[in-house]
Protein backbone atom coordinates (compact mmCIF):
# COMPACT_ATOMS: atom_id res chain seq x y z
CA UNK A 1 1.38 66.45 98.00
CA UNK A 2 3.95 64.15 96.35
CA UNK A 3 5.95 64.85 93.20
CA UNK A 4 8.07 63.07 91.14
CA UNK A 5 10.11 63.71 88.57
CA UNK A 6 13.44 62.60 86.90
CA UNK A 7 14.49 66.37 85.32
CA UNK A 8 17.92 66.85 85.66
CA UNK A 9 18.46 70.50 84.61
CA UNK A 10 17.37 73.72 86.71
CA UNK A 11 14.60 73.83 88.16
CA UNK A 12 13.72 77.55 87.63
CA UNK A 13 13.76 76.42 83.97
CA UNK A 14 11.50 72.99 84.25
CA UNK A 15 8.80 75.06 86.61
CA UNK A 16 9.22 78.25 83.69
CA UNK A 17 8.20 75.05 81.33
CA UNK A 18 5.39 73.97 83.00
CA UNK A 19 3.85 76.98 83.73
CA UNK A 20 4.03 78.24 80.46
CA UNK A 21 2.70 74.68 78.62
CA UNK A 22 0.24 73.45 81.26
CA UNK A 23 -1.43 76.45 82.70
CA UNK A 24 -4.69 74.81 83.09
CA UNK A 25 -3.51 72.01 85.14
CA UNK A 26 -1.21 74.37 87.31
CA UNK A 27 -4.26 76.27 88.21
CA UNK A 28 -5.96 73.12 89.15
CA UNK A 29 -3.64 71.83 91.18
CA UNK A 30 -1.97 74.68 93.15
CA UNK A 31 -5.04 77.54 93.70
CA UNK A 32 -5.67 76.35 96.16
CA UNK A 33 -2.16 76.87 97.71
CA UNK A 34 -1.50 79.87 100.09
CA UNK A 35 -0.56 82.94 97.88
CA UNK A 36 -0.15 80.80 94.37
CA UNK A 37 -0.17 83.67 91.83
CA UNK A 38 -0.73 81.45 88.99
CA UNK A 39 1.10 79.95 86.22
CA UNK A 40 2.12 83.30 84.55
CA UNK A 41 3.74 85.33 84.35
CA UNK A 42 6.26 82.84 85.01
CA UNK A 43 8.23 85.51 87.11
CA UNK A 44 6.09 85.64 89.54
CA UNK A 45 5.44 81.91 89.45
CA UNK A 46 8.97 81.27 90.43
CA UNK A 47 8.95 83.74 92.95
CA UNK A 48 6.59 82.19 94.92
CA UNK A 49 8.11 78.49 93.94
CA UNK A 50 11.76 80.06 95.38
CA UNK A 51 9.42 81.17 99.14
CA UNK A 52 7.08 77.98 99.70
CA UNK A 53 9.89 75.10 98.01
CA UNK A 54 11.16 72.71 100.66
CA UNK A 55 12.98 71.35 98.69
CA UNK A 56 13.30 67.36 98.71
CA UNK A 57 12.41 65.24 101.56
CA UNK A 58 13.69 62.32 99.96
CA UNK A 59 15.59 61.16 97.12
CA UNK A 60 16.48 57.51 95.38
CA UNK A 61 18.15 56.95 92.07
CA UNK A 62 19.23 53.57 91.36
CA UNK A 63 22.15 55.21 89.24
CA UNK A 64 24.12 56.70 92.29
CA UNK A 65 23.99 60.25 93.12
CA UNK A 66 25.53 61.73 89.90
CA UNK A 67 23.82 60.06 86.90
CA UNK A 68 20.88 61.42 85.67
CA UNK A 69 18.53 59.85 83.57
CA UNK A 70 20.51 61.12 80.11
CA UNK A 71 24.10 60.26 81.53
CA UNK A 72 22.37 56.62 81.83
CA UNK A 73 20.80 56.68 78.33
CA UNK A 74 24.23 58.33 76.65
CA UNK A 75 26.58 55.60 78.68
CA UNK A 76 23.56 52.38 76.85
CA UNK A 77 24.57 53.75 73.72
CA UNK A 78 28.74 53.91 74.19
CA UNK A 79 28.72 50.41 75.34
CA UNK A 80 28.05 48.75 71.56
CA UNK A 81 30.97 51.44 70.45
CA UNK A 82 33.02 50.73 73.19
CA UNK A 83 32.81 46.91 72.92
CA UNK A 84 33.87 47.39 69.23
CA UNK A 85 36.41 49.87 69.80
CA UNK A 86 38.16 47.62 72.05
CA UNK A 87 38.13 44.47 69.88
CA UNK A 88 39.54 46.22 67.02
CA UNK A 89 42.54 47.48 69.18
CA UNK A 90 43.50 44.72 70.60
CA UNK A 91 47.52 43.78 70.09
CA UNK A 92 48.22 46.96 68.23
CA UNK A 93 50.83 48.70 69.13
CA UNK A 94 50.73 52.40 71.16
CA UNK A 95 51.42 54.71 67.86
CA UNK A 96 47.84 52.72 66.25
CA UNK A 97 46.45 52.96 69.39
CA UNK A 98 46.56 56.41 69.86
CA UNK A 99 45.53 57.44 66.44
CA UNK A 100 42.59 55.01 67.16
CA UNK A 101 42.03 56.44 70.50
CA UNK A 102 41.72 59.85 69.00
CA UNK A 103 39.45 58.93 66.35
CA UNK A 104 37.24 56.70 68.62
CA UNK A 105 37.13 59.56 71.21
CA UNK A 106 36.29 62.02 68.57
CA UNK A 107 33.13 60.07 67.04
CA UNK A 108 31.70 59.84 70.76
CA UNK A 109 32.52 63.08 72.07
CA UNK A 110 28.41 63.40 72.45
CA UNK A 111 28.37 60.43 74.43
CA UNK A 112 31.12 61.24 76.69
């Protein structure tokens, strides 16, 4: 079977999800599996997740190996900012700067 998926958080969490929001479809697709205990509880789901996982066989991002789907979305919206930021600052000198810096950094602290 092949999966695909772009979560980027733990995976004992996203499976916990599923189980617990699509038990019908779980049931579909995995009774058939050797020893699949069904969707809940989910402790027992994961259980048997953590014994028959093999992990993955292969993996492509086109954002390099450390950017996940929401450092990609956060770094789309800093550009505008950044743009800005950088027009605004240009020829002052490095007391303005900084103060600017610090207030610029502040305002996308979520997007850093």
């Amino acid at each position: 079977m092949v999966f695909e998926t772009n979560w980027s958080g733990a995976w004992e969490s996203y499976i916990a999800d599923l189980g617990r929001i699509m038990p019908w479809q779980w049931r579909s697709i995995w009774s058939g599996a050797e020893r699949f205990p069904g969707p809940l509880p989910v402790t027992d789901l994961l259980s048997w997740v953590d014994v028959y996982d093999h992990g993955a066989d292969h993996f492509y991002t086109g954002y390099g190996n450390r950017a996940t789907t929401q450092t990609v979305s956060r770094a789309l919206a800093l550009r505008p900012r950044l743009t800005r930021f950088i027009r605004e600052v240009d020829g002052l000198g490095p007391d303005e700067f900084g103060r600017r810096w610090r207030r610029f950094t502040t305002e996308v602290q979520d997007l850093i």
